[in-house]
C-alpha atoms as a PDB file:
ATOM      1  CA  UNK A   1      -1.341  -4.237 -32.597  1.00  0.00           C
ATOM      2  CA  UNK A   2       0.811  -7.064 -31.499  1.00  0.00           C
ATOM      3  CA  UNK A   3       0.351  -8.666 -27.784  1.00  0.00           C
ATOM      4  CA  UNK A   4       4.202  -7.509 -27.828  1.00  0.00           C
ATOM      5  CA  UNK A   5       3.764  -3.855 -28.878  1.00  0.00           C
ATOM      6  CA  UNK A   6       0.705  -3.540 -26.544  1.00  0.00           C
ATOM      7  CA  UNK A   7       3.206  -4.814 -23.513  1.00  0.00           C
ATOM      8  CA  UNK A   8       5.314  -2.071 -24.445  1.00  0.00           C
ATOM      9  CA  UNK A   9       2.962   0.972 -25.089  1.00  0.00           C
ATOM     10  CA  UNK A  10       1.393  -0.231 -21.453  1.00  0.00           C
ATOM     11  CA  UNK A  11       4.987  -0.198 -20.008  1.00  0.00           C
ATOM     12  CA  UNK A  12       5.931   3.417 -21.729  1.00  0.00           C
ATOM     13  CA  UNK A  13       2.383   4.845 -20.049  1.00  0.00           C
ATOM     14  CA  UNK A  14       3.366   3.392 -16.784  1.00  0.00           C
ATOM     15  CA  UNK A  15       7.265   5.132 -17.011  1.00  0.00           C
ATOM     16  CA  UNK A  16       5.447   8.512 -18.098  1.00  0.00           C
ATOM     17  CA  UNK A  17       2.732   8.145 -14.977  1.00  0.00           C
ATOM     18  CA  UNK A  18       5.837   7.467 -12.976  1.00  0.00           C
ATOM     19  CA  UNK A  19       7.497  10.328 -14.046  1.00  0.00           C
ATOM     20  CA  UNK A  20       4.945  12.344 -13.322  1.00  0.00           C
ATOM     21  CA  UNK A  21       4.309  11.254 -10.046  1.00  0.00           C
ATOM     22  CA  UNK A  22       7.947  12.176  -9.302  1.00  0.00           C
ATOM     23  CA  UNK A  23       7.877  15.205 -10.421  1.00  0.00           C
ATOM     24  CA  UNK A  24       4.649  16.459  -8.723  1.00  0.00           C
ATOM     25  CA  UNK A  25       6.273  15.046  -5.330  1.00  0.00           C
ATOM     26  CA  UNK A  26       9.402  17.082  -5.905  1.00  0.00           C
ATOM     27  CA  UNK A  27       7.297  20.142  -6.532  1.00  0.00           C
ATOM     28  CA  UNK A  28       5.485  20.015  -3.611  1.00  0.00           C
ATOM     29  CA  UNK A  29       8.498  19.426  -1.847  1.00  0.00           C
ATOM     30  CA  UNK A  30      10.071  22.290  -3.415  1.00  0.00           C
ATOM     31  CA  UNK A  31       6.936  24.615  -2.648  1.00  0.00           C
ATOM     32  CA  UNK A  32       7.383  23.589   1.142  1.00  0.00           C
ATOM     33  CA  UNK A  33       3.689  22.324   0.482  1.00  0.00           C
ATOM     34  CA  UNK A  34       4.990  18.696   1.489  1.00  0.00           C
ATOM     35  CA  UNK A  35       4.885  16.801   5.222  1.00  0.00           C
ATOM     36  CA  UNK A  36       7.061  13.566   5.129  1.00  0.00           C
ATOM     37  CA  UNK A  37       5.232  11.098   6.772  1.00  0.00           C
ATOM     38  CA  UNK A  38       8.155  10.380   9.677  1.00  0.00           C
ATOM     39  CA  UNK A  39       7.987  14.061  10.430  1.00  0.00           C
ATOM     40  CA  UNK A  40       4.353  13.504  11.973  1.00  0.00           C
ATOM     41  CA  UNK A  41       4.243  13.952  15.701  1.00  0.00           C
ATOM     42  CA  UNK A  42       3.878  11.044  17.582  1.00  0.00           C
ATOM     43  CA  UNK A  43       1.853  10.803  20.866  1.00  0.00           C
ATOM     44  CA  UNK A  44       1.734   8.303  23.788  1.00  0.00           C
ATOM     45  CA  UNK A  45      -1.019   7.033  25.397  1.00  0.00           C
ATOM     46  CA  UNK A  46      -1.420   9.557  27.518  1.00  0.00           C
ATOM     47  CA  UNK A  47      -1.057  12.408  24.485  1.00  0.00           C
ATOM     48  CA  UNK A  48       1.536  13.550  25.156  1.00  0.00           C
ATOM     49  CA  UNK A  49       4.602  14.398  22.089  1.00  0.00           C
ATOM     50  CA  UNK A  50       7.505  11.724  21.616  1.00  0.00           C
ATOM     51  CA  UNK A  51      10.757  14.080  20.795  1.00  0.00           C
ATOM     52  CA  UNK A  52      13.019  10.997  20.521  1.00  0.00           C
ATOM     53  CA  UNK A  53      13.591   8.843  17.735  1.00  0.00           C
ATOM     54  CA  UNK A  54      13.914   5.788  20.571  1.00  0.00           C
ATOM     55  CA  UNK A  55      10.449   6.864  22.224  1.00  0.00           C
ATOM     56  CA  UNK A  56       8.883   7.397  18.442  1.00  0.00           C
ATOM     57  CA  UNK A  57      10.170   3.942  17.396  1.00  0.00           C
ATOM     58  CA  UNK A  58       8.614   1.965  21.585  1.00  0.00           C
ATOM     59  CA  UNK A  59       5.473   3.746  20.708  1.00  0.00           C
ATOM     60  CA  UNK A  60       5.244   1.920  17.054  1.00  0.00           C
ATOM     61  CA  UNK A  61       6.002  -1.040  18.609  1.00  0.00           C
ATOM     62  CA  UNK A  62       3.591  -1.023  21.062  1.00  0.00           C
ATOM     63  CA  UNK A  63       0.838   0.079  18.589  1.00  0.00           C
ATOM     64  CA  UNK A  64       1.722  -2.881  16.295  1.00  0.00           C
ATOM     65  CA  UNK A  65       2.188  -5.545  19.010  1.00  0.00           C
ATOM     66  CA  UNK A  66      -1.491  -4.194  20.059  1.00  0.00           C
ATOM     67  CA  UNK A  67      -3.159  -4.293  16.812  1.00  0.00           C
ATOM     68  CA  UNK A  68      -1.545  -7.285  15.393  1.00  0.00           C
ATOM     69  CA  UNK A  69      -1.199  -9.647  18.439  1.00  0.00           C
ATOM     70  CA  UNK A  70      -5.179 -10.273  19.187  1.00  0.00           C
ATOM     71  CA  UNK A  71      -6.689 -13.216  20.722  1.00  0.00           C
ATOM     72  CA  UNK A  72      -8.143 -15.438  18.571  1.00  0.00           C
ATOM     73  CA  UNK A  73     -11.802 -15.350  18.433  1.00  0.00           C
ATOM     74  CA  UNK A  74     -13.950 -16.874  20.415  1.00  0.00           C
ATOM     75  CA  UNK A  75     -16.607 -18.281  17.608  1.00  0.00           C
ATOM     76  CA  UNK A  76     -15.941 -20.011  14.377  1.00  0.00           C
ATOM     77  CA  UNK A  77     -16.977 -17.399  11.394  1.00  0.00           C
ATOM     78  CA  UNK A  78     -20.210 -19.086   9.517  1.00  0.00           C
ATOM     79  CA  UNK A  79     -18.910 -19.252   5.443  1.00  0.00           C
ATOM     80  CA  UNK A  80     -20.993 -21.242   3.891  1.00  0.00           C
ATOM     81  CA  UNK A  81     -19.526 -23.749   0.924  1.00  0.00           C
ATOM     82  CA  UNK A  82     -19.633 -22.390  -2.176  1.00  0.00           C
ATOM     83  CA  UNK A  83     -21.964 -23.481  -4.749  1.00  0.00           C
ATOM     84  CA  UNK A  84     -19.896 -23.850  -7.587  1.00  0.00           C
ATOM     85  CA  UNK A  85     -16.216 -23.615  -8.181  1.00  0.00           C
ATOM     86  CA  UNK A  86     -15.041 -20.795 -10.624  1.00  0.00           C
ATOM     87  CA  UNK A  87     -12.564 -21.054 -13.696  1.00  0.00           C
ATOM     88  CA  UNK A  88      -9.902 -18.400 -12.178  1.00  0.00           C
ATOM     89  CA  UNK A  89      -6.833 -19.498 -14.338  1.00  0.00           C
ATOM     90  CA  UNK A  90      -4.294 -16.831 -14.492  1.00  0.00           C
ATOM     91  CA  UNK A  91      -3.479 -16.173 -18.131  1.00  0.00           C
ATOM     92  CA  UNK A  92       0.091 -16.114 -19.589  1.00  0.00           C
ATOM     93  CA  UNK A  93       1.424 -13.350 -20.586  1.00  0.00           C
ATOM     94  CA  UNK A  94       0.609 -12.609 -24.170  1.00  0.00           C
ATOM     95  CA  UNK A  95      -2.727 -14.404 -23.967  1.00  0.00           C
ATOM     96  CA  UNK A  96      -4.163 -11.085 -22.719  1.00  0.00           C
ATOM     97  CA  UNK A  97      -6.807  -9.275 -25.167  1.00  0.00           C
ATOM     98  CA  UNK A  98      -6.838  -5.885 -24.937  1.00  0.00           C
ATOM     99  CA  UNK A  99      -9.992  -3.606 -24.602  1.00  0.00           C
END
């Protein structure tokens, strides 16, 4: 098998995996056996339910700017040198051997 035929039996598995994954979302959807993730309720602090869309979308905000926005910390992490460098190259494309 050609580096070139192998690309596109690889690509053709991915499409069908794809397709299925589709298709098993749509029937759960149709089965009413699916919860969109944006249709999750969405508490405050305090617990209690955000109805509006402008509440939902402070409430994300806040979470974010809490979990993203952190001090920096107050030691240095300890990582060691390493001992030897490693040959990670990326390949090209085509230079790939398949299993």
């Amino acid at each position: 098998m050609t580096n070139e035929s192998t690309w596109r039996t690889w690509q053709h598995k991915q499409k069908r995996l794809h397709i299925k994954e589709t298709l098993y979302k749509i029937t759960k959807q149709v089965c009413g056996k699916f919860r969109s993730i944006t249709t999750a309720p969405i508490k405050n602090k305090e617990g209690q339910l955000l109805t509006s869309e402008t509440a939902q979308e402070a409430r994300w905000t806040e979470h974010f700017n809490e979990v993203l926005n952190r001090p920096a910390p107050e030691t240095e992490p300890d990582i060691k040198e390493a001992e030897e460098d490693l040959d990670n190259t990326p390949e090209k494309r085509g230079n790939h051997k398949s299993h």
